[in-house]
PDB file of N, CA and C in Angstrom:
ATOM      1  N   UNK A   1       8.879 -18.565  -1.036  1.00  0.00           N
ATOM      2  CA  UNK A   1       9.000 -18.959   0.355  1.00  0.00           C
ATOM      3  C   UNK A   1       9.405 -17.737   1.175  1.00  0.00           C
ATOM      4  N   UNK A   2       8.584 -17.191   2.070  1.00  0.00           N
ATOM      5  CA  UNK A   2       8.902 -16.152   2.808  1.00  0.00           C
ATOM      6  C   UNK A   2       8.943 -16.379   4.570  1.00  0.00           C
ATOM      7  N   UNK A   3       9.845 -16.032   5.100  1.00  0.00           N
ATOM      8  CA  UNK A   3       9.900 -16.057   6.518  1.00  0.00           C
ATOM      9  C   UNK A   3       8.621 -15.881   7.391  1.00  0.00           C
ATOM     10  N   UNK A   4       8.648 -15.957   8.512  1.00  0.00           N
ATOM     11  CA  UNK A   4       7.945 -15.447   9.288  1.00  0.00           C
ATOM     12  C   UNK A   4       7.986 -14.672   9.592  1.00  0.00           C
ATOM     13  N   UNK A   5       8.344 -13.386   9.806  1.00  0.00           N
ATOM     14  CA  UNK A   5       8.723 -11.783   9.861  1.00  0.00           C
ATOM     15  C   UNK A   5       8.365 -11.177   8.895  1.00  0.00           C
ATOM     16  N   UNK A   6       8.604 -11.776   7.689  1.00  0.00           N
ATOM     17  CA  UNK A   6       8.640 -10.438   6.456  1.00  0.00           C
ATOM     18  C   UNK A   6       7.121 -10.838   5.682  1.00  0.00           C
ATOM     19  N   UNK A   7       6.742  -9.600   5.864  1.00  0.00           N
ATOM     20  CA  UNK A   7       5.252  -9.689   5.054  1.00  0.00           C
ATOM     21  C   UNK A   7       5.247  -8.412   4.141  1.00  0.00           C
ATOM     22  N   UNK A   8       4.376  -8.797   3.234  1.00  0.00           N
ATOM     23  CA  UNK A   8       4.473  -7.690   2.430  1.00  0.00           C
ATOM     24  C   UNK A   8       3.451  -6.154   2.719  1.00  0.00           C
ATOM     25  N   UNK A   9       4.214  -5.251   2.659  1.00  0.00           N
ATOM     26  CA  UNK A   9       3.173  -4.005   3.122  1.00  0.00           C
ATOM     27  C   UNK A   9       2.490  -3.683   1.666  1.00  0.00           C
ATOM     28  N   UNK A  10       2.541  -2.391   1.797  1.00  0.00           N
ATOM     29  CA  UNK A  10       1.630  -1.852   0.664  1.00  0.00           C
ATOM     30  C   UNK A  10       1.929  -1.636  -0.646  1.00  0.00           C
ATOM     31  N   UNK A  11       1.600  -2.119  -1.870  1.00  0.00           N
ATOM     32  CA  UNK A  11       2.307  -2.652  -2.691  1.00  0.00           C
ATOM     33  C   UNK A  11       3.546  -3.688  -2.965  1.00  0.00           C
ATOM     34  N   UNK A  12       3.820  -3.717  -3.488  1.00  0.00           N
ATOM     35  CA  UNK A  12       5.476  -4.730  -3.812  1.00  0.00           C
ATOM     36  C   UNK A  12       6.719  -4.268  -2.206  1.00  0.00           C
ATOM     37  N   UNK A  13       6.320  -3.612  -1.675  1.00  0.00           N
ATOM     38  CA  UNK A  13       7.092  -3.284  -0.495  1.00  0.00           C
ATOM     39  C   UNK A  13       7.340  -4.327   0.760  1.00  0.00           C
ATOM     40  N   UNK A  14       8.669  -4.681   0.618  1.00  0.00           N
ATOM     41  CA  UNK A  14       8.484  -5.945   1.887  1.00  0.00           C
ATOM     42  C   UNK A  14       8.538  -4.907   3.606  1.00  0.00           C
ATOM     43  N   UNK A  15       8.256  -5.463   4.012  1.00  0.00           N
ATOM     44  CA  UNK A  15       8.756  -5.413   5.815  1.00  0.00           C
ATOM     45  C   UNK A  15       8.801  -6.616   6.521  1.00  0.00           C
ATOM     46  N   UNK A  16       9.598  -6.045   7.919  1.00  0.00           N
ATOM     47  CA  UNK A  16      10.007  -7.084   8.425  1.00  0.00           C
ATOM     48  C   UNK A  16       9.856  -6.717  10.174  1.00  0.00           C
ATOM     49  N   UNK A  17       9.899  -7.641  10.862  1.00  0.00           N
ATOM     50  CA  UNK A  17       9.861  -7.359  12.191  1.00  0.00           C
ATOM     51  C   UNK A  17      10.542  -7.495  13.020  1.00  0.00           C
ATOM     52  N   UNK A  18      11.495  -6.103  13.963  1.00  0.00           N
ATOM     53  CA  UNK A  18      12.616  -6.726  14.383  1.00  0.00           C
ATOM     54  C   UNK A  18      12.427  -5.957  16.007  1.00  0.00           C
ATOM     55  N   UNK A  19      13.906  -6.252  16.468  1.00  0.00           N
ATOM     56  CA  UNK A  19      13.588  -5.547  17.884  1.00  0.00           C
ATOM     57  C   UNK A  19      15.013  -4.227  17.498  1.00  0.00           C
ATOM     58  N   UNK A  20      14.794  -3.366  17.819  1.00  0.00           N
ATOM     59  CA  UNK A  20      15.374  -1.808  18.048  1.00  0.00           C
ATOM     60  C   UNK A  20      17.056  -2.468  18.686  1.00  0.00           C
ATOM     61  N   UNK A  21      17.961  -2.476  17.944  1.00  0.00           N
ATOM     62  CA  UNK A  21      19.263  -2.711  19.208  1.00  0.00           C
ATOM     63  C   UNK A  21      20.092  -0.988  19.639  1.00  0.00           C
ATOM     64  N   UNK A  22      19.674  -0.130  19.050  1.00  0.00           N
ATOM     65  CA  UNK A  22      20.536   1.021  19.020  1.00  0.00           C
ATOM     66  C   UNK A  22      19.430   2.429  18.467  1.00  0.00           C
ATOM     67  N   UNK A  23      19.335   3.589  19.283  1.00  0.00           N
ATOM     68  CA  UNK A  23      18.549   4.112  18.919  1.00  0.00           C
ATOM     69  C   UNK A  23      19.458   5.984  19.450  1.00  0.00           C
ATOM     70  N   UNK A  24      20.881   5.395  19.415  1.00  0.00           N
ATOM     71  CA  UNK A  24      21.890   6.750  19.516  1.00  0.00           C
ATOM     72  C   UNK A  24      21.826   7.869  18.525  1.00  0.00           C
ATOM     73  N   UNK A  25      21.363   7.473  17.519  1.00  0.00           N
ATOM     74  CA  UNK A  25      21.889   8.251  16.349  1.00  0.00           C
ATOM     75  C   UNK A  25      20.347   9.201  16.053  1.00  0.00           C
ATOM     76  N   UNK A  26      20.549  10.823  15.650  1.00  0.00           N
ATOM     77  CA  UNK A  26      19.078  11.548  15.729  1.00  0.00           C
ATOM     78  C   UNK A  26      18.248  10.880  14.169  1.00  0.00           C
ATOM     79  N   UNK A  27      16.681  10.574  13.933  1.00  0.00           N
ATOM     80  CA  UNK A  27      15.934  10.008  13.474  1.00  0.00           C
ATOM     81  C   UNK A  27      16.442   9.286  12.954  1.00  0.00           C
ATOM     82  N   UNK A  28      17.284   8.491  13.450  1.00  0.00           N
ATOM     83  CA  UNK A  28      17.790   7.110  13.117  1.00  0.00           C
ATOM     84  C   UNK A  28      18.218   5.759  13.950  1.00  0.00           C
ATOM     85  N   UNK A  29      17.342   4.789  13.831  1.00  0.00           N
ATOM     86  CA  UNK A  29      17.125   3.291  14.693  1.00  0.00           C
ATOM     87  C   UNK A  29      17.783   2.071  13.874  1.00  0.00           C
ATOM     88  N   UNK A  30      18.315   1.211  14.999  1.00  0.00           N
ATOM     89  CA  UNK A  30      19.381   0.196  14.040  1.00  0.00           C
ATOM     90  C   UNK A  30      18.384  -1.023  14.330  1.00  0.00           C
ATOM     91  N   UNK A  31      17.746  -2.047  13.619  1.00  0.00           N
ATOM     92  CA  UNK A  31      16.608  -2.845  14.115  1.00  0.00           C
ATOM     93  C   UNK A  31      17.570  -4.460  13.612  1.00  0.00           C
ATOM     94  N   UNK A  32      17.308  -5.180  14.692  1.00  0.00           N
ATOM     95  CA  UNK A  32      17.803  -6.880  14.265  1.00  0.00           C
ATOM     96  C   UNK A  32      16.849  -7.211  13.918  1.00  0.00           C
ATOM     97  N   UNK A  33      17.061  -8.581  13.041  1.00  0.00           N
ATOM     98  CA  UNK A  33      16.002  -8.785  12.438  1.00  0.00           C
ATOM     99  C   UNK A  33      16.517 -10.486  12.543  1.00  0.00           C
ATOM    100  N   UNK A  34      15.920 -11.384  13.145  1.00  0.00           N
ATOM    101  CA  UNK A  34      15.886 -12.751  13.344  1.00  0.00           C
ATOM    102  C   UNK A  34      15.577 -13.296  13.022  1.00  0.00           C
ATOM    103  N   UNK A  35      16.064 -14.875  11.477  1.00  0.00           N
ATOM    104  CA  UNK A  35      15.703 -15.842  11.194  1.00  0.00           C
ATOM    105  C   UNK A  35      15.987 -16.630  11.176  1.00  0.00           C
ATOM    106  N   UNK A  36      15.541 -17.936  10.487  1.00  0.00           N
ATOM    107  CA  UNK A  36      16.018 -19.186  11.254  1.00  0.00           C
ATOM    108  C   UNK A  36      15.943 -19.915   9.735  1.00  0.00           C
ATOM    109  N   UNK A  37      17.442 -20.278   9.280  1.00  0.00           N
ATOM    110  CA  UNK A  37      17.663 -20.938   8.035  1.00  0.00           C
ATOM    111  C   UNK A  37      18.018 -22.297   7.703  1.00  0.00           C
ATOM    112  N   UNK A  38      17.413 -23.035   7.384  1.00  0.00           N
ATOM    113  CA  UNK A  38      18.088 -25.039   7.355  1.00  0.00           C
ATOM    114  C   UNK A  38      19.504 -24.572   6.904  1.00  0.00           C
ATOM    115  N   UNK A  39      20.133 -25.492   7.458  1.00  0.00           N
ATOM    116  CA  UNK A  39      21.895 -25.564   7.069  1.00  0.00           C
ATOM    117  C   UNK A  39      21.728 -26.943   6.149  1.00  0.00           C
ATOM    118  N   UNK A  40      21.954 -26.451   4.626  1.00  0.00           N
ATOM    119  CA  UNK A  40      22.272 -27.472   3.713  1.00  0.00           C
ATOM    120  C   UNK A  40      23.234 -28.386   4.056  1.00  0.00           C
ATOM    121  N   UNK A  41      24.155 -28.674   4.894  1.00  0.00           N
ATOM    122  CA  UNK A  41      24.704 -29.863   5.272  1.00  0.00           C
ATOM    123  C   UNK A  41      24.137 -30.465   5.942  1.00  0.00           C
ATOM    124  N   UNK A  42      24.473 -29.999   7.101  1.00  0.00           N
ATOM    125  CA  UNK A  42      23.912 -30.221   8.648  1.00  0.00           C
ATOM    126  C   UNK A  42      22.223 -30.730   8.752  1.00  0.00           C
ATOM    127  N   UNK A  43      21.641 -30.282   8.042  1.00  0.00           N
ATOM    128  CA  UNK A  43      19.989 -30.457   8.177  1.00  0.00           C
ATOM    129  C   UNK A  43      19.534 -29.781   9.269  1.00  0.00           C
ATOM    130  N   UNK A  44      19.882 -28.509   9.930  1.00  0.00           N
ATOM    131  CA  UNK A  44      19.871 -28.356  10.827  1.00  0.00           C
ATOM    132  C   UNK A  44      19.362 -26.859  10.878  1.00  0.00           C
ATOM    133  N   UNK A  45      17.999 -26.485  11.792  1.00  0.00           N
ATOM    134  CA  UNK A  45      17.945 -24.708  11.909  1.00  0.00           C
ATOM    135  C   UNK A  45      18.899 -23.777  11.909  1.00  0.00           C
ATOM    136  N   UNK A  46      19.822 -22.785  11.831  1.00  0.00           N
ATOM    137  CA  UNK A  46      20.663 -21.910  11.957  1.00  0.00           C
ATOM    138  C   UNK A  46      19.799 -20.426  12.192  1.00  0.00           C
ATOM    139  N   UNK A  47      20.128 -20.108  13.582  1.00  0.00           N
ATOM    140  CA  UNK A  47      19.429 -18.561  13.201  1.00  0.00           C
ATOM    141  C   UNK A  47      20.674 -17.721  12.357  1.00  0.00           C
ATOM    142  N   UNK A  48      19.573 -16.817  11.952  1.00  0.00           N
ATOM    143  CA  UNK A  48      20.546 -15.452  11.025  1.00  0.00           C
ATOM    144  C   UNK A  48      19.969 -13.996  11.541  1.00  0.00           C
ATOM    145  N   UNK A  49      21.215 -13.427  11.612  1.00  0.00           N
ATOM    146  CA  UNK A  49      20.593 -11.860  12.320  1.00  0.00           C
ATOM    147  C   UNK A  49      21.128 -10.902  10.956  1.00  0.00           C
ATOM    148  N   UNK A  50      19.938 -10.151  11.352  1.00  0.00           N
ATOM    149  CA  UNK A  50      20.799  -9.030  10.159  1.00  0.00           C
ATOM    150  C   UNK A  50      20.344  -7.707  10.680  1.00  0.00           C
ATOM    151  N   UNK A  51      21.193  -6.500  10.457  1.00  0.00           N
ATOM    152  CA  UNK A  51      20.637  -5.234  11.193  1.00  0.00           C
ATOM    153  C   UNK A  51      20.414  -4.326  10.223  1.00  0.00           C
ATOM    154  N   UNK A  52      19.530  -3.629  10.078  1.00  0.00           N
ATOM    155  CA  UNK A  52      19.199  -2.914   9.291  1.00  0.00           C
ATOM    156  C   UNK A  52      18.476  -1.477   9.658  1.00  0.00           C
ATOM    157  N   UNK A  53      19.201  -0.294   9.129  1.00  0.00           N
ATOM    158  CA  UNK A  53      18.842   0.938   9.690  1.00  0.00           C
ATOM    159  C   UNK A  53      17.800   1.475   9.036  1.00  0.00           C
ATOM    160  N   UNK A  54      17.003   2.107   9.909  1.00  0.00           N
ATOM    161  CA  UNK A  54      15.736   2.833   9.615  1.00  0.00           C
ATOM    162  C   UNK A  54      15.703   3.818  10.135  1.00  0.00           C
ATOM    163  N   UNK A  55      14.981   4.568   9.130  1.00  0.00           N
ATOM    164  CA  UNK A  55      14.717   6.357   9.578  1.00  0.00           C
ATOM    165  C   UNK A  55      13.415   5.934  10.437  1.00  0.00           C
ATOM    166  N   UNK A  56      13.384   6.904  11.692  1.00  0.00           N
ATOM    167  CA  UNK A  56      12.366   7.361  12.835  1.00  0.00           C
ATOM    168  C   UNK A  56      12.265   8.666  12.899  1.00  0.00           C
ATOM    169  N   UNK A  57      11.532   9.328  12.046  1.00  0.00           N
ATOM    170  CA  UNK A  57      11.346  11.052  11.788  1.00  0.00           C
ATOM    171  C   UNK A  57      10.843  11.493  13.225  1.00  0.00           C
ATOM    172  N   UNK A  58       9.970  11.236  14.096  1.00  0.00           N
ATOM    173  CA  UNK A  58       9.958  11.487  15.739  1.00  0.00           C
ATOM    174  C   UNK A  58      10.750  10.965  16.887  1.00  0.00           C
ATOM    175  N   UNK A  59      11.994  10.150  16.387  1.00  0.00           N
ATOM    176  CA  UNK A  59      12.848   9.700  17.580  1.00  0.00           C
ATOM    177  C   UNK A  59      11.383   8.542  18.533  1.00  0.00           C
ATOM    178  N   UNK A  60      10.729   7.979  18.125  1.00  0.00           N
ATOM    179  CA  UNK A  60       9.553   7.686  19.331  1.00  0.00           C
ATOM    180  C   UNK A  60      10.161   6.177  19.710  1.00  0.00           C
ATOM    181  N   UNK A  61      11.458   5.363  18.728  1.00  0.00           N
ATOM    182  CA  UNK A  61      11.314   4.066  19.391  1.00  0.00           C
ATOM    183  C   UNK A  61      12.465   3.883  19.838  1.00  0.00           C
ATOM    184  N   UNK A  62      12.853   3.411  21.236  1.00  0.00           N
ATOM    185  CA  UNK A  62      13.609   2.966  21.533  1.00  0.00           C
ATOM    186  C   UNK A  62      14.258   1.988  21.751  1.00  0.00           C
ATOM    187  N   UNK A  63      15.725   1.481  22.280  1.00  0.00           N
ATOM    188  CA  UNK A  63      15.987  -0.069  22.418  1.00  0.00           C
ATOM    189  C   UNK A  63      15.164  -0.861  23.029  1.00  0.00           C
ATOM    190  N   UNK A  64      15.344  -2.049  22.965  1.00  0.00           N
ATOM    191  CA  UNK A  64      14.281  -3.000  22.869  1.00  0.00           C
ATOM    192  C   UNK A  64      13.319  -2.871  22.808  1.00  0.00           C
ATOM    193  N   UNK A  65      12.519  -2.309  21.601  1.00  0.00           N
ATOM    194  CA  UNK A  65      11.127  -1.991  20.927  1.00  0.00           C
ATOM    195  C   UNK A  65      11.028  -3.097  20.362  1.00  0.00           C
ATOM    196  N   UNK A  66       9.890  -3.945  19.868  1.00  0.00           N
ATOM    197  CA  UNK A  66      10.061  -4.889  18.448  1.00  0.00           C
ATOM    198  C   UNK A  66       8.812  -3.475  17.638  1.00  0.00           C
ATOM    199  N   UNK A  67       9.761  -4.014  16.658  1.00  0.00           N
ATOM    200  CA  UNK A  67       9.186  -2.890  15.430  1.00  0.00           C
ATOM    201  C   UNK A  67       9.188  -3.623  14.304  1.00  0.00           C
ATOM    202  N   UNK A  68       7.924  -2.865  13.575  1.00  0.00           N
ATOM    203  CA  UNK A  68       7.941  -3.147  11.832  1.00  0.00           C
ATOM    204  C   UNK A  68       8.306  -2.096  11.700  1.00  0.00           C
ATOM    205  N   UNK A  69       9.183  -2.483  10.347  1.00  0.00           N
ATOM    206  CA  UNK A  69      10.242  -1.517   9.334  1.00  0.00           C
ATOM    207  C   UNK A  69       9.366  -1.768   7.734  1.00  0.00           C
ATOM    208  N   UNK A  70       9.433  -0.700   6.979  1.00  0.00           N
ATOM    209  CA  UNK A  70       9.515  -1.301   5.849  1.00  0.00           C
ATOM    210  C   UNK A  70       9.970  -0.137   4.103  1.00  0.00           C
ATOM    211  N   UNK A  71      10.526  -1.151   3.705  1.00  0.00           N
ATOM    212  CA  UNK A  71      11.337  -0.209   2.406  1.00  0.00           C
ATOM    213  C   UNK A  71      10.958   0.475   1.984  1.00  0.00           C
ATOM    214  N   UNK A  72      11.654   1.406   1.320  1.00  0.00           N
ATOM    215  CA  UNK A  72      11.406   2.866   0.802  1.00  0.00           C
ATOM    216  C   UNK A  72      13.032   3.271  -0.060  1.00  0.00           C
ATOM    217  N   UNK A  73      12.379   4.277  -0.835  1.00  0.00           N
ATOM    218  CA  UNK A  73      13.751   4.262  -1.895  1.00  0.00           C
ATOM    219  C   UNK A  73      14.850   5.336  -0.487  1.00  0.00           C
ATOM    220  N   UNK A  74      15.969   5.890  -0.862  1.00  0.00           N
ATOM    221  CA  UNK A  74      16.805   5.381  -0.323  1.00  0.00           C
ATOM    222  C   UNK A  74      17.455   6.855   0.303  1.00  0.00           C
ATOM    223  N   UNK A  75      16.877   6.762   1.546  1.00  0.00           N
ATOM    224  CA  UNK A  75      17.107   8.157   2.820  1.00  0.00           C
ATOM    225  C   UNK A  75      18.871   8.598   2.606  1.00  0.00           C
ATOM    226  N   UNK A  76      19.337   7.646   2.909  1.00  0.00           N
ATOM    227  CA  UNK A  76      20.793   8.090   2.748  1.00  0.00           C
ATOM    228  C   UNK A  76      21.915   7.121   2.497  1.00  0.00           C
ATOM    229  N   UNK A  77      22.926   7.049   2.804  1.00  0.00           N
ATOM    230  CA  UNK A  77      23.978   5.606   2.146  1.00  0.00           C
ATOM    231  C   UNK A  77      22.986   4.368   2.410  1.00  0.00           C
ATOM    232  N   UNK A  78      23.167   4.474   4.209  1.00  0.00           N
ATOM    233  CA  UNK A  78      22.969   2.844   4.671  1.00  0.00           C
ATOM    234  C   UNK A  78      21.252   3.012   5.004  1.00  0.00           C
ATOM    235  N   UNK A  79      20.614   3.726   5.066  1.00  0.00           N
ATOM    236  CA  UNK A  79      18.899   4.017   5.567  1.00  0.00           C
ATOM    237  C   UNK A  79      18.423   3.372   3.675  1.00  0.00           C
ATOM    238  N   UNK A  80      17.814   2.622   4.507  1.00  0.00           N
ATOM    239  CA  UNK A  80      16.542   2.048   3.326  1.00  0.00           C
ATOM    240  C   UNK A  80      15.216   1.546   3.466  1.00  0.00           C
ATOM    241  N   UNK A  81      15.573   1.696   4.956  1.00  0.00           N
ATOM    242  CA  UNK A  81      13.797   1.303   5.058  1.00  0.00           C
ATOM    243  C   UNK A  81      13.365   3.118   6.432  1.00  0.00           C
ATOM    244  N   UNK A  82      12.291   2.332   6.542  1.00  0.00           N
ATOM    245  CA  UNK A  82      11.377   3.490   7.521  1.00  0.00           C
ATOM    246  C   UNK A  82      10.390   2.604   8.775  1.00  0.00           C
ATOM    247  N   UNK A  83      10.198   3.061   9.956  1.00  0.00           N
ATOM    248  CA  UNK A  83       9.778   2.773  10.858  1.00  0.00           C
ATOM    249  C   UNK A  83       8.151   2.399  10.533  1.00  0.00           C
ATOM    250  N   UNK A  84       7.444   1.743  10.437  1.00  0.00           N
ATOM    251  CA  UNK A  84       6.256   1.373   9.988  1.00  0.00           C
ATOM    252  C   UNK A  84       5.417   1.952  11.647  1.00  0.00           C
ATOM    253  N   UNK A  85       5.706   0.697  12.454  1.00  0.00           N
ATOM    254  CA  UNK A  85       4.801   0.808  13.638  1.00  0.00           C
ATOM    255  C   UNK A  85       5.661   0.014  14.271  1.00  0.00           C
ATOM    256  N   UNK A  86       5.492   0.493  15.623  1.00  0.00           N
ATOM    257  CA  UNK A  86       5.666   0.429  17.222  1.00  0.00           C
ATOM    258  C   UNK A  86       4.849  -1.018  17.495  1.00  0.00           C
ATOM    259  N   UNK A  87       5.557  -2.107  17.497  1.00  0.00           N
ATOM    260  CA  UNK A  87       4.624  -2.993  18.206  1.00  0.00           C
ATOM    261  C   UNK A  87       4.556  -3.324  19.268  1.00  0.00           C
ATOM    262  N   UNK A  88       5.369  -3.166  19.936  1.00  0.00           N
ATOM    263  CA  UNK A  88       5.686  -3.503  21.703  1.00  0.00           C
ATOM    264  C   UNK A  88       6.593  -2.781  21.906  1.00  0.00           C
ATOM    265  N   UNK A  89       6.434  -2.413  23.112  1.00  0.00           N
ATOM    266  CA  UNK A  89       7.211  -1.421  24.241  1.00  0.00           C
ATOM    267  C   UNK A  89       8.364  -2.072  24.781  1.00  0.00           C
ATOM    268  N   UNK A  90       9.620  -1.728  24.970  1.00  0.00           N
ATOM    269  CA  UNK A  90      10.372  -2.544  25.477  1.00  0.00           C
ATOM    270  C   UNK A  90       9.703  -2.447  27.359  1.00  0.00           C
ATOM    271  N   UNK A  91      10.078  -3.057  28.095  1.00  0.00           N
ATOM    272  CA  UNK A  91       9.996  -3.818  29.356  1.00  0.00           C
ATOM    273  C   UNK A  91      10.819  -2.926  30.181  1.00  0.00           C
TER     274      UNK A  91
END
């Protein structure tokens, strides 16, 4: 069972699609990533956010971008994925 966001890229590699919240840090972008989980009690949708940092080797995306990210072995502590593509421009 896989979300609506996360599709698989090229090979066994997941990605996911998020929007850019932070883009301070040099070739490095902090991306949310939004889903929506049944609450085993409740019966009820719950969204879930999770942020996850990605290397941007050209600095090209900024806050509120929605972007695909997707994994790669492991840039530095917290970097584990990489900027795939630019899907929308923020506004």
């Amino acid at each position: 069972m896989e979300s609506q966001n996360v599709q698989k890229a090229k090979g066994n590699k997941k990605s996911f699609v998020g929007i850019v919240t932070s883009d301070k840090m040099d070739k490095t972008i902090v991306v949310s990533i939004a889903t929506k989980k049944m609450d085993s009690l409740y019966k009820k949708y719950v969204s879930r956010t999770k942020k996850c940092k990605a290397h941007d080797e050209k600095n090209e995306a900024h806050e509120g971008d929605t972007v695909r990210i997707v994994e790669c072995a492991p840039i530095s502590k917290d970097k584990h994925w990489y900027l795939d593509k630019i899907i929308e421009r923020a506004k």
